[in-house]
Protein backbone atom coordinates (compact mmCIF):
# COMPACT_ATOMS: atom_id res chain seq x y z
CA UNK A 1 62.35 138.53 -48.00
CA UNK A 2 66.06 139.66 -49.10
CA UNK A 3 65.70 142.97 -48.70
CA UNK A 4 68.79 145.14 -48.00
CA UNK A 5 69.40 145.94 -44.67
CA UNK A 6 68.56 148.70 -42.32
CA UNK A 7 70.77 150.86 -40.97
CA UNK A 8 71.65 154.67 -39.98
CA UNK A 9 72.44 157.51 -42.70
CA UNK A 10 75.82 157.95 -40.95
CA UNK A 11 75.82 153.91 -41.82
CA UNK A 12 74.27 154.26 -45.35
CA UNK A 13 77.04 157.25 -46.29
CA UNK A 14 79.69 155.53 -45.93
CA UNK A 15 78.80 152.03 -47.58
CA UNK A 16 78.10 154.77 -50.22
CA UNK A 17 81.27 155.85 -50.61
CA UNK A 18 82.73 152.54 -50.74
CA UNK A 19 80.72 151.56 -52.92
CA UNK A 20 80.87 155.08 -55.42
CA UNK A 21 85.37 154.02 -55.24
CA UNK A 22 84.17 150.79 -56.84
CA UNK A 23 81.96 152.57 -59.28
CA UNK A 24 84.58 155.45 -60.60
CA UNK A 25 86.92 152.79 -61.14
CA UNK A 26 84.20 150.69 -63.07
CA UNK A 27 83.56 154.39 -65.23
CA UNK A 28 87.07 154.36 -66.43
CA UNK A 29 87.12 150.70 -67.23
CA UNK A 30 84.22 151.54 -69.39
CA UNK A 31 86.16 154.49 -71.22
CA UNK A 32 89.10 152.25 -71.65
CA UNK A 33 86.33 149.37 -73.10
CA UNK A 34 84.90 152.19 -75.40
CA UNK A 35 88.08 153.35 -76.69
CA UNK A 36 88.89 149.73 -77.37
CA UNK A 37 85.86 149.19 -79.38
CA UNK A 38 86.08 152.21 -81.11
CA UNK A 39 89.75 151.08 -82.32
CA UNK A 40 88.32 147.01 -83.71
CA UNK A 41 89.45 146.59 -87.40
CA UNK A 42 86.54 146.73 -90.01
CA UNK A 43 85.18 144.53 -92.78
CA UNK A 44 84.28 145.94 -96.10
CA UNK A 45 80.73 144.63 -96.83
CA UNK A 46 80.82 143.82 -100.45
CA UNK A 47 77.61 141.72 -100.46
CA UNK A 48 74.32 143.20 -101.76
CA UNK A 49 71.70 143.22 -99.22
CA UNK A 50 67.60 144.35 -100.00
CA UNK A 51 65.10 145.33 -97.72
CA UNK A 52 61.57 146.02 -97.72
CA UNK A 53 60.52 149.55 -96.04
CA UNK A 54 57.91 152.35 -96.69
CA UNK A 55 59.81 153.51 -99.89
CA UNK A 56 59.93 149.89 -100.95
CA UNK A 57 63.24 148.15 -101.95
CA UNK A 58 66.04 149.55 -100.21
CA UNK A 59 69.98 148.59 -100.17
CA UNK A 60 72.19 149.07 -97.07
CA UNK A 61 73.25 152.00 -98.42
CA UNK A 62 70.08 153.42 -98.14
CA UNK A 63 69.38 152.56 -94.72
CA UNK A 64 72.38 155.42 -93.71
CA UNK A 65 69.91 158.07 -95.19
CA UNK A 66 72.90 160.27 -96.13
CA UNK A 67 75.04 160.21 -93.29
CA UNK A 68 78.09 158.77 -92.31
CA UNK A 69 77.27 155.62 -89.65
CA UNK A 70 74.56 153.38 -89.52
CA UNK A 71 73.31 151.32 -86.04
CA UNK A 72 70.75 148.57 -87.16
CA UNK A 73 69.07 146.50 -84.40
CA UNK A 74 67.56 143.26 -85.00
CA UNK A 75 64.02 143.34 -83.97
CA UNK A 76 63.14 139.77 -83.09
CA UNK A 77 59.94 138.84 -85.67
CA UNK A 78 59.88 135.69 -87.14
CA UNK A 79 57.59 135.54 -90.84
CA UNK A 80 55.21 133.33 -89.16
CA UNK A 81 54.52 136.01 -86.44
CA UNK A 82 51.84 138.15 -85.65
CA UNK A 83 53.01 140.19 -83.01
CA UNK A 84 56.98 140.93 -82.46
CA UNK A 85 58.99 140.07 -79.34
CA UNK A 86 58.03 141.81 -75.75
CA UNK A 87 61.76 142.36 -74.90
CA UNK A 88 62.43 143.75 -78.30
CA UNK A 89 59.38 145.79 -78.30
CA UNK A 90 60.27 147.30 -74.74
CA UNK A 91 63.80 147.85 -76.18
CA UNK A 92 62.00 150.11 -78.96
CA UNK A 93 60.07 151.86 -76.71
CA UNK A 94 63.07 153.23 -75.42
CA UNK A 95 64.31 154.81 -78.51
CA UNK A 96 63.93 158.33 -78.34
CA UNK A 97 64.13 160.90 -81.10
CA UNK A 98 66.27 160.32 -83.37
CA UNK A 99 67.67 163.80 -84.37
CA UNK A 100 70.04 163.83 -81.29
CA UNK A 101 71.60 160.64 -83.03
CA UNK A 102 71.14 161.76 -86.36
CA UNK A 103 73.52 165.28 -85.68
CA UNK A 104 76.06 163.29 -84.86
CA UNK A 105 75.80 161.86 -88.65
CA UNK A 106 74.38 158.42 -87.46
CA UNK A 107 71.09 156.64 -88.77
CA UNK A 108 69.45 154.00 -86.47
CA UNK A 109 67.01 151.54 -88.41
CA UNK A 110 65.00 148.22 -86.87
CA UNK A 111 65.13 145.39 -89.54
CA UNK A 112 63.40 141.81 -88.70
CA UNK A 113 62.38 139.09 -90.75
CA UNK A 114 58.56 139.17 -90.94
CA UNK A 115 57.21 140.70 -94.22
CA UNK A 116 57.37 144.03 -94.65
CA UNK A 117 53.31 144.28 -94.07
CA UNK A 118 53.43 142.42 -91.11
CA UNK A 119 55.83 144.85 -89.44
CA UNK A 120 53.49 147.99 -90.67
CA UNK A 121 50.77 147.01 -88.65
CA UNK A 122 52.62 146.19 -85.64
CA UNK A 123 54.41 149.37 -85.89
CA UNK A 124 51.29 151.58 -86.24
CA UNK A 125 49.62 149.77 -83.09
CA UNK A 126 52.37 150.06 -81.31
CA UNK A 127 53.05 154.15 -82.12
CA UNK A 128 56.71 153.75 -83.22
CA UNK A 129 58.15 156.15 -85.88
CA UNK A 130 61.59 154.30 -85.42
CA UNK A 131 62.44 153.48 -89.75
CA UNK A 132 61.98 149.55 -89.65
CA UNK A 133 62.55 147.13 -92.43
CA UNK A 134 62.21 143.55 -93.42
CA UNK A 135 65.06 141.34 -94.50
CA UNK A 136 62.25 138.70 -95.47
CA UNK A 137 63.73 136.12 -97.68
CA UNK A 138 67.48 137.84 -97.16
CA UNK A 139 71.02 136.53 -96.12
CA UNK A 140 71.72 139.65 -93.89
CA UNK A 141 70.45 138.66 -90.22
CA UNK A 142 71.86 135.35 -90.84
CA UNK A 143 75.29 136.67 -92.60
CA UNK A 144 75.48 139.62 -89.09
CA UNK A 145 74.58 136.22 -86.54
CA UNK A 146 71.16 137.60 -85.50
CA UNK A 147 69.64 134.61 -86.90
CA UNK A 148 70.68 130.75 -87.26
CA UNK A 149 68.46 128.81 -89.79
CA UNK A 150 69.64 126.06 -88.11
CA UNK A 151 68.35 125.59 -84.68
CA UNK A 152 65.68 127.84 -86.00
CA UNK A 153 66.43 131.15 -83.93
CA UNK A 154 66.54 134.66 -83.77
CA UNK A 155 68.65 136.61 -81.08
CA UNK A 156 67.99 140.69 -80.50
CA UNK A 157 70.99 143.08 -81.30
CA UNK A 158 72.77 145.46 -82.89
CA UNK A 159 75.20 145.88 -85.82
CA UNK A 160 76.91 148.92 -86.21
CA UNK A 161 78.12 149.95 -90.14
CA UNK A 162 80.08 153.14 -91.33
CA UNK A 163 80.52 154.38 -94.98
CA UNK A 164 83.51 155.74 -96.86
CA UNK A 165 81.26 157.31 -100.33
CA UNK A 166 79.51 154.27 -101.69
CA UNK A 167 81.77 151.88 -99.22
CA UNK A 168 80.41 150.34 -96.06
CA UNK A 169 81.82 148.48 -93.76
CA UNK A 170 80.77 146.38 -90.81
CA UNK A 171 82.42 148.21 -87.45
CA UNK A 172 80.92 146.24 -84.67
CA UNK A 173 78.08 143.81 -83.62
CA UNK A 174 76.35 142.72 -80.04
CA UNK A 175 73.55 140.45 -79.07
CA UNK A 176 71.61 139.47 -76.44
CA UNK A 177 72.99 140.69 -72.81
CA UNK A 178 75.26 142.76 -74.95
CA UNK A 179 72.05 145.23 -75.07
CA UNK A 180 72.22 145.75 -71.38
CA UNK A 181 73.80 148.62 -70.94
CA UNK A 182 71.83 150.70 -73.81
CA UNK A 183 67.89 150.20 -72.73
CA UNK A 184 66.61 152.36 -70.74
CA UNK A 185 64.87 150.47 -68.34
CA UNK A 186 66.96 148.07 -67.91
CA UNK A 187 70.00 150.87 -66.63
CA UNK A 188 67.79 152.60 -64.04
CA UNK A 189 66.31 149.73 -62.85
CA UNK A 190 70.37 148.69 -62.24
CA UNK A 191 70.47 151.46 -59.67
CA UNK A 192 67.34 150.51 -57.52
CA UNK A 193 67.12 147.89 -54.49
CA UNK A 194 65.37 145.45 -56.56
CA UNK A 195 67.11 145.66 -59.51
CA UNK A 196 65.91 143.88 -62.76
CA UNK A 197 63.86 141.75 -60.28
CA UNK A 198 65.67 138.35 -62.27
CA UNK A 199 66.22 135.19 -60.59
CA UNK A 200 69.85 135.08 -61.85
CA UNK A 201 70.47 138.46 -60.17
CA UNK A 202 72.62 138.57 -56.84
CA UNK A 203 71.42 138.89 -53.97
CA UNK A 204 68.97 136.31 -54.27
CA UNK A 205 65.63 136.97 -53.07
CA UNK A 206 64.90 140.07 -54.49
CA UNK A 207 63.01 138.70 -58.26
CA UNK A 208 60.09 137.85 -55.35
CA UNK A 209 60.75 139.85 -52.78
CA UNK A 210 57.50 141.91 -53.12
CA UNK A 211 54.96 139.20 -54.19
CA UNK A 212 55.39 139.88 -57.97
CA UNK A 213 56.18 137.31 -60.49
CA UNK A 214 60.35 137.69 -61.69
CA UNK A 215 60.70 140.97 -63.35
CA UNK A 216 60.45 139.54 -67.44
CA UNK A 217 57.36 137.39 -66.20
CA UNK A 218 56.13 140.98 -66.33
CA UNK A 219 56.67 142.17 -69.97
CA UNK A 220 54.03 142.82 -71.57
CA UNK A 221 53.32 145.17 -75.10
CA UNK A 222 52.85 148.32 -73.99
CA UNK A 223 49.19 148.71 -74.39
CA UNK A 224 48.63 145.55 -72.45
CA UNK A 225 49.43 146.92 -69.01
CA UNK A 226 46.35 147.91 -67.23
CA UNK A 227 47.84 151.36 -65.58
């Protein structure tokens, strides 16, 4: 069924350490990645962007709340919508409180493109205190490539912004599998037998291996799941 194989502790030890070499040296490629990122050039955004939120009309600026960075994710939520995306809705799920972020002078805002109303009573059913706002009728998830009016399409991710005074400027952006490494779920699952449980993952066999439908078959809201 593509399980992993069975073997002794004296076995399992030392496939561990061969395998923890591989994972140090994959820690400090990530520090080296980081540092890279952190030293990308920056656009000054001189465009004036509005949003719809609980105060009502709100201008990037605003969205930093005072402080001196600002991480928006794109919340996939098209106007004709209902109900927002699973996978973006388990990605919010996994936001936790947001005055660890917020003492290290950073704001973190959801923004989609389903009216502001729309978004206020998914957000109540769903419990979330995260600040979200609608770019509903707005350039800015098509000018940060979270949206293409031509296909149509939406893509999750996250845009990162920091402010000089009244100055902002765009710092970084990622979409998609780009998220990986930041959810919650998705990183622990990384370290168990199964995995994700995807068909794309390696080795093959394991999206099945106990019975269940591939792992994203199984996204649901939240309060959908039975247990």
């Amino acid at each position: 069924m593509g399980l992993p194989d069975i073997v002794t502790r004296e076995e399992w030890l030392a496939a561990r350490e061969e395998l923890l070499v591989k994972e140090k040296a994959a820690t400090r490629a990530r520090d080296a990645l980081n540092a890279e990122r952190r030293g990308l050039p920056m656009v000054e955004v001189d465009k004036e962007y509005y949003f719809d939120g609980a105060d009502g009309k709100a201008t990037l600026l605003d969205l930093f709340d005072g402080r001196d960075q600002l991480v928006v994710y794109h919340f996939m939520f098209a106007p004709e919508w209902d109900a927002g995306c699973r996978s973006c809705s388990g990605f919010l799920d996994q936001i936790g409180h947001l005055a660890h972020l917020r003492a290290r002078g950073t704001n973190f805002v959801a923004v989609s493109r389903a009216p502001f109303t729309t978004l206020l009573s998914f957000k109540a059913r769903m419990g979330w205190t995260v600040p979200w706002y609608s770019t509903n009728g707005g350039d800015f998830n098509y000018d940060f490539q979270a949206s293409f009016p031509e296909e149509p399409r939406d893509v999750p991710g996250i845009n990162c912004f920091l402010r000089d005074g009244d100055r902002i400027y765009h710092t970084y952006g990622t979409f998609a599998r780009g998220l990986d490494g930041i959810g919650f779920t998705t990183a622990l699952l990384d370290l168990t037998a199964l995995g994700r449980q995807e068909e794309w993952e390696e080795p093959k066999g394991r999206a099945s291996a106990l019975g269940a439908p591939a792992g994203s078959a199984r996204v649901r809201y939240h309060d959908e799941y039975e247990d």
